[in-house]
C-alpha atoms as a PDB file:
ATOM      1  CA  UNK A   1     112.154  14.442-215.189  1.00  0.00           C
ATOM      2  CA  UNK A   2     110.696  13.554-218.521  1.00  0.00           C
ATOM      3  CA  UNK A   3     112.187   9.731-218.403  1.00  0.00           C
ATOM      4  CA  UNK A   4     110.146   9.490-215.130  1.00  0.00           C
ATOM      5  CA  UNK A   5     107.010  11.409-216.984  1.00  0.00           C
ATOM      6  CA  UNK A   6     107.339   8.981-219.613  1.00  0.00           C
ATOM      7  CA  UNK A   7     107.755   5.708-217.001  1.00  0.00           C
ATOM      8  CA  UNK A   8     104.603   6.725-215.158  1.00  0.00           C
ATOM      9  CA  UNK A   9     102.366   7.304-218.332  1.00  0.00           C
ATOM     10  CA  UNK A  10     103.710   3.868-219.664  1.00  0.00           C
ATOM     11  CA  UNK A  11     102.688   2.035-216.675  1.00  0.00           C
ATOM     12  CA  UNK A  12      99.826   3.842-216.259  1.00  0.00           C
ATOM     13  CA  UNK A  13      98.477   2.808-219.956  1.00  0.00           C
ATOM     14  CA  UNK A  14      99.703  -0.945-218.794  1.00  0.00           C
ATOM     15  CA  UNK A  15      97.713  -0.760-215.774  1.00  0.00           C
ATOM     16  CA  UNK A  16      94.633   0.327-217.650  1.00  0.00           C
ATOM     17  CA  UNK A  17      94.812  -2.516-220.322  1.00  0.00           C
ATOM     18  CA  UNK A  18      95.401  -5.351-217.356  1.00  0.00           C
ATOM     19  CA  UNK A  19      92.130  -3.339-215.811  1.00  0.00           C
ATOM     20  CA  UNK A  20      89.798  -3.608-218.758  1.00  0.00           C
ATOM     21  CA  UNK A  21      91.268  -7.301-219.750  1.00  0.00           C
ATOM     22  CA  UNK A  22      90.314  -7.988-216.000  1.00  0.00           C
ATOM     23  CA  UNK A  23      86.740  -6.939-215.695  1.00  0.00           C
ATOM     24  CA  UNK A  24      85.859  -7.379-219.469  1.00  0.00           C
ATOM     25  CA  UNK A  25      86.791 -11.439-218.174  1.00  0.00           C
ATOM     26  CA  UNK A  26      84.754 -10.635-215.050  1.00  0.00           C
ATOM     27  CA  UNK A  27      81.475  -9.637-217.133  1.00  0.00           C
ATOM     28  CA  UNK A  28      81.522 -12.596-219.177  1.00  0.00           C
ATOM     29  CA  UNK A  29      82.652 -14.942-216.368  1.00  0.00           C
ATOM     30  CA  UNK A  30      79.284 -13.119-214.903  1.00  0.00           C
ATOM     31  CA  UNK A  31      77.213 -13.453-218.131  1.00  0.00           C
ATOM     32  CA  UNK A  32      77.803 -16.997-218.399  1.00  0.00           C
ATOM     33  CA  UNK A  33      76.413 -18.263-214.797  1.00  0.00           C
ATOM     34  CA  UNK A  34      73.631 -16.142-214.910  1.00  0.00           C
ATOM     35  CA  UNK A  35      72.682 -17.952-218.724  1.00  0.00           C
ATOM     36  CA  UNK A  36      73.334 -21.796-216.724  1.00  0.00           C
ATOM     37  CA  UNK A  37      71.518 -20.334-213.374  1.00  0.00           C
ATOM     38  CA  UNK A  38      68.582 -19.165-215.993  1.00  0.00           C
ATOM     39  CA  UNK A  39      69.023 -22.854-217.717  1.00  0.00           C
ATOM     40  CA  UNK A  40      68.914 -24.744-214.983  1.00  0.00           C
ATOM     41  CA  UNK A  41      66.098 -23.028-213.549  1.00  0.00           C
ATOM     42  CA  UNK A  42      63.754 -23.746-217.058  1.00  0.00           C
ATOM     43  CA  UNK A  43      65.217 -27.718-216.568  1.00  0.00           C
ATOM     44  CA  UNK A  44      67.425 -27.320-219.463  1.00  0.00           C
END
């Protein structure tokens, strides 16, 4: 019962690293069109 207590929290703590990796990438992915959109706009 532990091993599997222990399994779960590991994967758990993976999952949550992938997740923050993934939308951290997703704000500046986000961040960065909005600053070309804004550029593009102004004729830069």
């Amino acid at each position: 019962m532990l091993r599997k207590s222990i399994a779960l929290a590991l994967v758990a703590g993976s999952l949550l690293v992938a997740g923050c990796n993934t939308v951290s990438g997703a704000g500046k992915d986000l961040q960065s069109a909005s600053k070309d959109t804004k550029d593009a706009i102004n004729g830069r």
